[in-house]
Protein backbone atom coordinates (compact mmCIF):
# COMPACT_ATOMS: atom_id res chain seq x y z
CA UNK A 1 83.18 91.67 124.89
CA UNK A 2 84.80 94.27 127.14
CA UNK A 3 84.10 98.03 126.10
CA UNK A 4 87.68 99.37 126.96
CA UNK A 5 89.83 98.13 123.89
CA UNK A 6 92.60 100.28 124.93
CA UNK A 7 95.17 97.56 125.85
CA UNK A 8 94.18 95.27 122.63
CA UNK A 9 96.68 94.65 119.87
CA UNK A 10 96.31 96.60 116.05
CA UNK A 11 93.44 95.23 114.22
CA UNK A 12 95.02 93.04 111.61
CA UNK A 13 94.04 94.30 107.87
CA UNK A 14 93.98 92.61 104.54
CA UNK A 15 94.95 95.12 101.36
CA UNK A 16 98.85 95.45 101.61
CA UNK A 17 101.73 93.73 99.90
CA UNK A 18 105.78 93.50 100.94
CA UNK A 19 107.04 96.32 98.78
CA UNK A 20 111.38 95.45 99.42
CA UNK A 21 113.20 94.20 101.93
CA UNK A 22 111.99 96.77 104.45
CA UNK A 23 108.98 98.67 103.54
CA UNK A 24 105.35 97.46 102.95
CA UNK A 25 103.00 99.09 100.70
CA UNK A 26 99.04 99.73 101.49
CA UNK A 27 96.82 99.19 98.98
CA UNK A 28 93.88 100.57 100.28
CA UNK A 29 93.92 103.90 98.72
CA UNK A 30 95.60 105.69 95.74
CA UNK A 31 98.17 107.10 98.11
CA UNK A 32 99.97 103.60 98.46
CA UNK A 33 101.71 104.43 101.62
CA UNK A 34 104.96 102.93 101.41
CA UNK A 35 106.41 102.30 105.36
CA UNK A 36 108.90 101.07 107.57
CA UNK A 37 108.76 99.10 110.46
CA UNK A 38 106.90 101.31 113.03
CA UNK A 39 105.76 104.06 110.51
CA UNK A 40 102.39 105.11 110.02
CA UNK A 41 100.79 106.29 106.73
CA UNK A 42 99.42 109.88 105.85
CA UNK A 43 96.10 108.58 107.14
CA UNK A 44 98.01 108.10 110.69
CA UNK A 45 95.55 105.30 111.82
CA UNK A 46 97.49 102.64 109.37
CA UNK A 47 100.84 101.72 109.64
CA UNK A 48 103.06 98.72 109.88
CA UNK A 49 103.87 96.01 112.84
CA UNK A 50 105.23 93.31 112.39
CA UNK A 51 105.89 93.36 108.90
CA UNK A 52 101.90 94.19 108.22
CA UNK A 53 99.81 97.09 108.00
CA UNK A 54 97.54 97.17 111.03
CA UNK A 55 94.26 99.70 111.56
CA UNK A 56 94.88 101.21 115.32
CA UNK A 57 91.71 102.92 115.35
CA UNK A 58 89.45 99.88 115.66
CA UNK A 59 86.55 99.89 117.71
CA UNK A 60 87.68 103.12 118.80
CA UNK A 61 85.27 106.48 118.10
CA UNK A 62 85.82 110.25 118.27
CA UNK A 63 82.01 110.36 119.82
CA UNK A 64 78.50 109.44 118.78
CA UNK A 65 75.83 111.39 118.23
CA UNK A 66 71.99 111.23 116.88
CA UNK A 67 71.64 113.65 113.64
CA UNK A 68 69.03 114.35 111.53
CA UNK A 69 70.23 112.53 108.25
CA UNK A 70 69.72 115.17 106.02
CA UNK A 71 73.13 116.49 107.94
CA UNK A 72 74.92 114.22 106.29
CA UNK A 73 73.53 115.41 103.75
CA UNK A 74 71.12 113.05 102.44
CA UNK A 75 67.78 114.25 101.06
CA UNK A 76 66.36 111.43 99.28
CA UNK A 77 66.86 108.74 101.82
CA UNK A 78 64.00 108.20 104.76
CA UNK A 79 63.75 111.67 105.41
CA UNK A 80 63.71 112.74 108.75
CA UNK A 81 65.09 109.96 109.84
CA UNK A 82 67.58 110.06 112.89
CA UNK A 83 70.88 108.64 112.44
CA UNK A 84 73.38 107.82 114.95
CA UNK A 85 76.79 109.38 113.63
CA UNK A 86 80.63 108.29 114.70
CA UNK A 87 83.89 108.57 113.72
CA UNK A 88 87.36 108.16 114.38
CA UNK A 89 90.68 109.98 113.88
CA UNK A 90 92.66 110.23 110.76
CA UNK A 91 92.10 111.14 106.75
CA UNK A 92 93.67 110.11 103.61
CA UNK A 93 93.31 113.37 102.20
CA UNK A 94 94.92 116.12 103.44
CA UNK A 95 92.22 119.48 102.66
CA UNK A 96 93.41 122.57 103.42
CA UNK A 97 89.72 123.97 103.96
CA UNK A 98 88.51 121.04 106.05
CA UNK A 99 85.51 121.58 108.43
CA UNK A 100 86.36 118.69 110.47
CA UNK A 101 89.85 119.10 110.83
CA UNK A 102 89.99 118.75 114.80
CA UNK A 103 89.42 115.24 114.00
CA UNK A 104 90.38 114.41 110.30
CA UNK A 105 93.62 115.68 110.97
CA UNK A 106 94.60 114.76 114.24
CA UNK A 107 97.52 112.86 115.13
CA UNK A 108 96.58 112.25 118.90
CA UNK A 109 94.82 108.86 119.17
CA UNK A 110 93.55 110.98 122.73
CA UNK A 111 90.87 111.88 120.32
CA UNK A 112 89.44 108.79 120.32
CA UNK A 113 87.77 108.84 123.91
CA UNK A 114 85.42 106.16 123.30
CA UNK A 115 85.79 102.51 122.62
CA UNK A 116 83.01 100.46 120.77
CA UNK A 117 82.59 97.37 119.75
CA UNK A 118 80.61 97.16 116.50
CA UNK A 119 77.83 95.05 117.96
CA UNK A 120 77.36 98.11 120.66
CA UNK A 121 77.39 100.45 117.78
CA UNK A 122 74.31 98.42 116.15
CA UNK A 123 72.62 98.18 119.69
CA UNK A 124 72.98 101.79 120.70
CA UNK A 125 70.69 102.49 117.21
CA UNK A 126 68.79 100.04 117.67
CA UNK A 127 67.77 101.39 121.11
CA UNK A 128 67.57 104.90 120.42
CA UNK A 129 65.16 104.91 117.07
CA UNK A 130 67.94 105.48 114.47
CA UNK A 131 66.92 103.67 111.40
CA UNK A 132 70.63 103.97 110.17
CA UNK A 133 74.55 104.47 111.34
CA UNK A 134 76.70 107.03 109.57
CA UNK A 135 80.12 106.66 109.03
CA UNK A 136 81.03 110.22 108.70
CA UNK A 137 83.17 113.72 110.49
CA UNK A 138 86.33 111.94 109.05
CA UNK A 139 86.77 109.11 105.97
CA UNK A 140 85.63 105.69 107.02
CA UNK A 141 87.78 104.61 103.52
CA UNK A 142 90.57 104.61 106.26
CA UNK A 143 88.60 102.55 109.10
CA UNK A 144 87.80 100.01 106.26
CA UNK A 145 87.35 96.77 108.11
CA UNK A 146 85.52 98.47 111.28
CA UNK A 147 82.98 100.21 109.24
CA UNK A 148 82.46 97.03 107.42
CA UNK A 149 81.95 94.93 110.37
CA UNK A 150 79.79 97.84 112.24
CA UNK A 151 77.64 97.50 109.10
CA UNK A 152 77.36 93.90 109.01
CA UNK A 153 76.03 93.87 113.09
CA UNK A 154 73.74 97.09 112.31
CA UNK A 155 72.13 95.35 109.40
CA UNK A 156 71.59 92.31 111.47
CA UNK A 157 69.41 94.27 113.54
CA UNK A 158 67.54 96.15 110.78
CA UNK A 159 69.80 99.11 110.76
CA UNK A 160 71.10 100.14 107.81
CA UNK A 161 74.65 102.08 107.04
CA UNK A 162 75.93 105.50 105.72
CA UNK A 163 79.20 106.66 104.37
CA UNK A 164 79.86 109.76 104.20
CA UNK A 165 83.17 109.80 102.00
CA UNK A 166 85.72 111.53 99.82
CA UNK A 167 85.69 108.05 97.83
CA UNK A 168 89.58 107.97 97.50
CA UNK A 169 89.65 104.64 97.48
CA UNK A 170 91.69 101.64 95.58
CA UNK A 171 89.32 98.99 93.40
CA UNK A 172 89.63 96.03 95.41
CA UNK A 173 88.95 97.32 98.90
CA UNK A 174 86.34 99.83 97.11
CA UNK A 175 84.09 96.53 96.19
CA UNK A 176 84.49 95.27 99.50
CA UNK A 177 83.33 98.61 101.21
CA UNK A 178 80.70 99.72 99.53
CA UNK A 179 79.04 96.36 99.21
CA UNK A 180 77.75 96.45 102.97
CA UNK A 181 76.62 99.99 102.36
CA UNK A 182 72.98 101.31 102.00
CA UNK A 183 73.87 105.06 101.00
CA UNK A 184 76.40 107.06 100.50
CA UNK A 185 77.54 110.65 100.20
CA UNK A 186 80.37 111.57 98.26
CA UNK A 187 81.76 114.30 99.06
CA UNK A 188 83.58 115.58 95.16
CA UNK A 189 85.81 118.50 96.16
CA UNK A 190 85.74 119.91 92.83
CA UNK A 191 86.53 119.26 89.11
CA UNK A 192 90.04 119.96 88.23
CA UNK A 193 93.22 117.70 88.88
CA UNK A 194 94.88 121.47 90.21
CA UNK A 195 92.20 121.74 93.17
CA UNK A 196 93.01 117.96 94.11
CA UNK A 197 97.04 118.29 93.98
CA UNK A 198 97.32 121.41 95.57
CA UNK A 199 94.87 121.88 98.04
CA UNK A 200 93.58 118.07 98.72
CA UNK A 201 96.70 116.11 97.94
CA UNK A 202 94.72 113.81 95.47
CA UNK A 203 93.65 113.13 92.20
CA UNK A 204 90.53 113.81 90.89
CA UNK A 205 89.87 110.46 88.57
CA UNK A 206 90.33 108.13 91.26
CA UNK A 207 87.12 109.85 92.84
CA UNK A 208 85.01 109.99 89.64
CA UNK A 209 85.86 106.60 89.04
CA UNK A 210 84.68 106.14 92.79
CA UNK A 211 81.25 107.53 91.76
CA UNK A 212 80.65 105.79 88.58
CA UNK A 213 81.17 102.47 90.49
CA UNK A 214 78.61 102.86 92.95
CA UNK A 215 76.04 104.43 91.03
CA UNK A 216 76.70 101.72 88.51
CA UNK A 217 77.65 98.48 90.68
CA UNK A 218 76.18 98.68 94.00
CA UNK A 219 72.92 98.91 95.15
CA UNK A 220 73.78 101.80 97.72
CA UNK A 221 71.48 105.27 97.34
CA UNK A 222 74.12 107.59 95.96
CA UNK A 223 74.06 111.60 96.29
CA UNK A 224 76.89 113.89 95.91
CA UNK A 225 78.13 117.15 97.82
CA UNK A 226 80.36 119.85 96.01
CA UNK A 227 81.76 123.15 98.97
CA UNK A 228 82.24 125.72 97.08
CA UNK A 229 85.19 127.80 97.48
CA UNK A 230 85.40 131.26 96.64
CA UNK A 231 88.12 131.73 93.48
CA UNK A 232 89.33 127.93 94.14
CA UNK A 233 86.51 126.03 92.36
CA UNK A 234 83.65 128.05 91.71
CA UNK A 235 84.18 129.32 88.11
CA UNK A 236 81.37 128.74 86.10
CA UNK A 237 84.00 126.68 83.35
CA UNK A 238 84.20 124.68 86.02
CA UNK A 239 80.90 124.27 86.97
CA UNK A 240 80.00 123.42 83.52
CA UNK A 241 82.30 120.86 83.33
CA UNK A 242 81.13 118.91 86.76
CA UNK A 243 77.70 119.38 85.61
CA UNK A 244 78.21 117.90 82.04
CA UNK A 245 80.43 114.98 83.64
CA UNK A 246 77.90 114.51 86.27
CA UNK A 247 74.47 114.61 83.59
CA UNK A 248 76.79 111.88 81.46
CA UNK A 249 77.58 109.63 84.08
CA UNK A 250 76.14 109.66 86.80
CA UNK A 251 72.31 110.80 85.16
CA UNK A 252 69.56 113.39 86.28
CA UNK A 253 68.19 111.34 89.13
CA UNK A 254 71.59 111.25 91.12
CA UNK A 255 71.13 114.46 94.01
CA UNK A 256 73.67 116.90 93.82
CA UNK A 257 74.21 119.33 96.61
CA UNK A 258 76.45 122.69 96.67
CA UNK A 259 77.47 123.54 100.22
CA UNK A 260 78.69 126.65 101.22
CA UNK A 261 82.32 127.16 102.77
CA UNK A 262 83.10 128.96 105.50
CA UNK A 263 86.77 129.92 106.51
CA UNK A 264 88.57 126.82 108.69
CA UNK A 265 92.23 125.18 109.01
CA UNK A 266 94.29 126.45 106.81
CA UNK A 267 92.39 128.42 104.88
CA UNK A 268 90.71 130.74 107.17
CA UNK A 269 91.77 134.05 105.23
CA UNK A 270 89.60 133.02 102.15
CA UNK A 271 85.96 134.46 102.47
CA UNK A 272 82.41 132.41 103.09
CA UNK A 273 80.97 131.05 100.01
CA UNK A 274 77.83 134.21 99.05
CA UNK A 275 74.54 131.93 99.04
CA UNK A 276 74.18 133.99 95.47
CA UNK A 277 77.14 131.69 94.33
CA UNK A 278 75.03 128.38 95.23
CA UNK A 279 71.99 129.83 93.83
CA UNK A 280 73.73 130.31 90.83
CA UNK A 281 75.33 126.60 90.55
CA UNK A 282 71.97 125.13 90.82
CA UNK A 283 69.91 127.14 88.35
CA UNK A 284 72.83 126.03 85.93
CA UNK A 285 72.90 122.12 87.10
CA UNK A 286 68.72 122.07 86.88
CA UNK A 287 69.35 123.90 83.28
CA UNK A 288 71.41 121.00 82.31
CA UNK A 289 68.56 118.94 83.45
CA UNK A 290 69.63 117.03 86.98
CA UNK A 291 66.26 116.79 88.85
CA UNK A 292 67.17 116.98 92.43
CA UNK A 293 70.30 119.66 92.65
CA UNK A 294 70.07 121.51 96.84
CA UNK A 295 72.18 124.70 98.49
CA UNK A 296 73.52 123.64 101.74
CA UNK A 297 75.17 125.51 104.84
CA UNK A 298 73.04 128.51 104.47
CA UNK A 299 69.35 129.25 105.04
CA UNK A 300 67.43 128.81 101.97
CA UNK A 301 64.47 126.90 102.16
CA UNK A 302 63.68 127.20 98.38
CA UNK A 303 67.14 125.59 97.55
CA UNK A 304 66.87 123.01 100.33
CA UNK A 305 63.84 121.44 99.69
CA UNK A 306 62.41 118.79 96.91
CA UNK A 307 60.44 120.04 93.84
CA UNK A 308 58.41 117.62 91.64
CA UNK A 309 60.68 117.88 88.04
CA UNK A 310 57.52 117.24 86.15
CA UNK A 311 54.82 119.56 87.44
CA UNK A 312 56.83 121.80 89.70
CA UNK A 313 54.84 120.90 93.01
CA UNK A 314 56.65 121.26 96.29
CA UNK A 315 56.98 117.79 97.45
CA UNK A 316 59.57 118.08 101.07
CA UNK A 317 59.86 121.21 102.43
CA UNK A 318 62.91 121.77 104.33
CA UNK A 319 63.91 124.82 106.54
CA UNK A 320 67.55 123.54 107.28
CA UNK A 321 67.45 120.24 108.88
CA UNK A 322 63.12 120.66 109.97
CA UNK A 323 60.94 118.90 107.57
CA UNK A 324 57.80 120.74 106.56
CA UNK A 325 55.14 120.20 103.79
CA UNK A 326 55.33 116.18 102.30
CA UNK A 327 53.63 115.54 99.09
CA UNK A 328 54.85 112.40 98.45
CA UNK A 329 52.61 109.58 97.97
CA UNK A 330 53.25 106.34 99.93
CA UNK A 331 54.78 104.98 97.05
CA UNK A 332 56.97 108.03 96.37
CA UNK A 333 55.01 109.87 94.05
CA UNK A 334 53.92 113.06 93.55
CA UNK A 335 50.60 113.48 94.79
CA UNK A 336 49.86 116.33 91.97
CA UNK A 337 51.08 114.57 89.01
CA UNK A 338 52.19 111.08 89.71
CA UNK A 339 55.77 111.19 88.67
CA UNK A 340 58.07 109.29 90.80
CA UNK A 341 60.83 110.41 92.87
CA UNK A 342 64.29 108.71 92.89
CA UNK A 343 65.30 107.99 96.52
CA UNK A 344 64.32 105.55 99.43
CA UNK A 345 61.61 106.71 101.42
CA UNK A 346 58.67 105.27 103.98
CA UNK A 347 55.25 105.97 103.04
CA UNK A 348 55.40 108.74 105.73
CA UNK A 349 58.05 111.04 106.87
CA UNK A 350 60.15 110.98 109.86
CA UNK A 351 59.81 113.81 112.63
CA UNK A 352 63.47 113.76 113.82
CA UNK A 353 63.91 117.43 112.81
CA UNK A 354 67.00 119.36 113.57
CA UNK A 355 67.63 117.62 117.19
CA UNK A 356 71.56 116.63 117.63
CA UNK A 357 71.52 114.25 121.03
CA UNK A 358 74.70 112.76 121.94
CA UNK A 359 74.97 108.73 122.96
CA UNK A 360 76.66 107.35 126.24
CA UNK A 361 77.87 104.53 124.24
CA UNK A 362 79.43 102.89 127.46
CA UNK A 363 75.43 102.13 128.43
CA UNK A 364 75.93 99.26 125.38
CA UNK A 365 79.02 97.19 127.32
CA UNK A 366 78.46 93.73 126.55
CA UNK A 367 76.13 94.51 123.83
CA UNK A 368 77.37 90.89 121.20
């Protein structure tokens, strides 16, 4: 198949209905985008031809790059791993503090300088040593049916898949999704229906449902990433209350991470999140008894890394994305005490560490 897609129709999708006599309604996400002929939804990479909703971002990629995959961030599955990263162009949310937001948010399908068939997705890992592909820098929710067939070609080859997501997604296409996935981040904003109105243009219970499915449903490795915003969602009410929800749920082997923010988009006149404000959310989430709770986007190797929940032994060292001390057993156990660790890990670690190499996914033309 030929690399440069440019010229080929809309890739046809499947979760939409006829709304009235002129608009049609996706049904992918809670949004429910209803359009005219010729309109796009919020997302921008959906909209309507020909009386049907139609993905234009197909086989179409804002770059790709090989990442350590504790960037995404996943700690507790194959660390030190490297994992070839893409995305595309487009978001169903609309976060005034995103850290992506030259590509979430943009509206100029320029963005999208490289074309990529899924197949040359799976080949390019394949080739370069990543053990996975992550579907991540924007929401793959809204490149549904290419993430699902770049999945199905990387697991052919032994690669498995990533999504890294804001899991605002309807049921139906949910199930479909996250059933060709072999982890997943979820990124929850925060815990109050306020926060998602105003500043995500969402609603929190669509995501919490989001996480109860696949940590109850699917067999996909599940961790979860809070950035915390000064004064917007960092109260410790609030805390509380994602950390009670979270122990009830979602249980005390599920990883939580609390990122730190740092001023972007529209919201560049708030301050950086102080690391003392992380520090603080985990002691309370490890009070409350989750096992595996990290500080991310600042330098703290104490808060980064893996401590056995039993006996206290350091089991992964990380200094940001380098991997130091392992105490794991092969099996994943610790080697002081015995007590497993949740996650999916090899019987040694990988030796990625922080490198960030970019892929001339043109080399994979052809690739079927």
């Amino acid at each position: 198949m030929e690399a440069n897609r440019r010229d080929v129709l809309p890739h046809p999708t499947h979760y939409w209905h006829r709304y009235d006599s002129t608009r049609v309604q996706c049904d992918l996400c809670p949004r429910a985008c209803r359009m005219h002929e010729g309109q796009r939804g919020l997302c921008y990479v959906r909209g309507v031809e020909q009386g049907e909703v139609v993905l234009h971002s197909y086989g179409r990629s804002s770059g790709f790059c090989i990442d350590p995959i504790e960037k995404k961030p996943l700690n507790h599955f194959l660390p030190g791993s490297p994992v070839l990263s893409f995305g595309t162009a487009g978001c169903n949310l609309a976060c005034k503090f995103c850290q992506n937001w030259d590509i979430s948010k943009s509206r100029q399908m320029d963005t999208l300088q490289q074309d990529a068939t899924p197949a040359m997705i799976a080949q390019a890992a394949k080739d370069n040593g990543a053990r996975s592909v992550a579907f991540t820098y924007n929401d793959p929710v809204i490149f549904h049916e290419y993430a699902i067939d770049t999945a199905v070609a990387c697991h052919e080859l032994g690669v498995k898949s990533v999504a890294v997501t804001a899991g605002y997604v309807c049921e139906v296409p949910r199930q479909a999704f996250y059933r060709h996935m072999d982890a997943v981040n979820v990124d929850l904003k925060a815990f109050s229906d306020r926060f998602y109105k105003h500043l995500c243009g969402a609603e929190l219970d669509a995501v919490l449902d989001t996480l109860c499915y696949i940590h109850q449903e699917t067999a996909a490795w599940l961790e979860v990433t809070t950035l915390l915003i000064p004064g917007e969602n960092d109260s410790n009410t609030e805390l509380e209350q994602q950390i009670r929800w979270f122990c009830d749920h979602l249980g005390s082997d599920v990883p939580l991470h609390f990122s730190a923010f740092h001023p972007d988009f529209k919201m560049r006149h708030v301050p950086a999140t102080a690391k003392a404000t992380l520090t603080c959310a985990r002691e309370m989430a490890l009070a409350a008894g989750l096992k595996y709770v990290y500080t991310g986007n600042v330098r703290d190797v104490d808060g980064g890394s893996t401590w056995c929940h039993h006996c206290g032994n350091l089991l992964i060292e990380r200094d940001g994305y380098q991997l130091g001390q392992w105490y794991l057993t092969a099996s994943g156990h610790c080697r002081g005490c015995g007590t497993g660790v949740a996650g999916v890990f090899d019987s040694l670690p990988g030796n990625w560490g922080a490198r960030r190499q970019p892929v001339d996914i043109k080399k994979y033309m052809g690739a079927t």
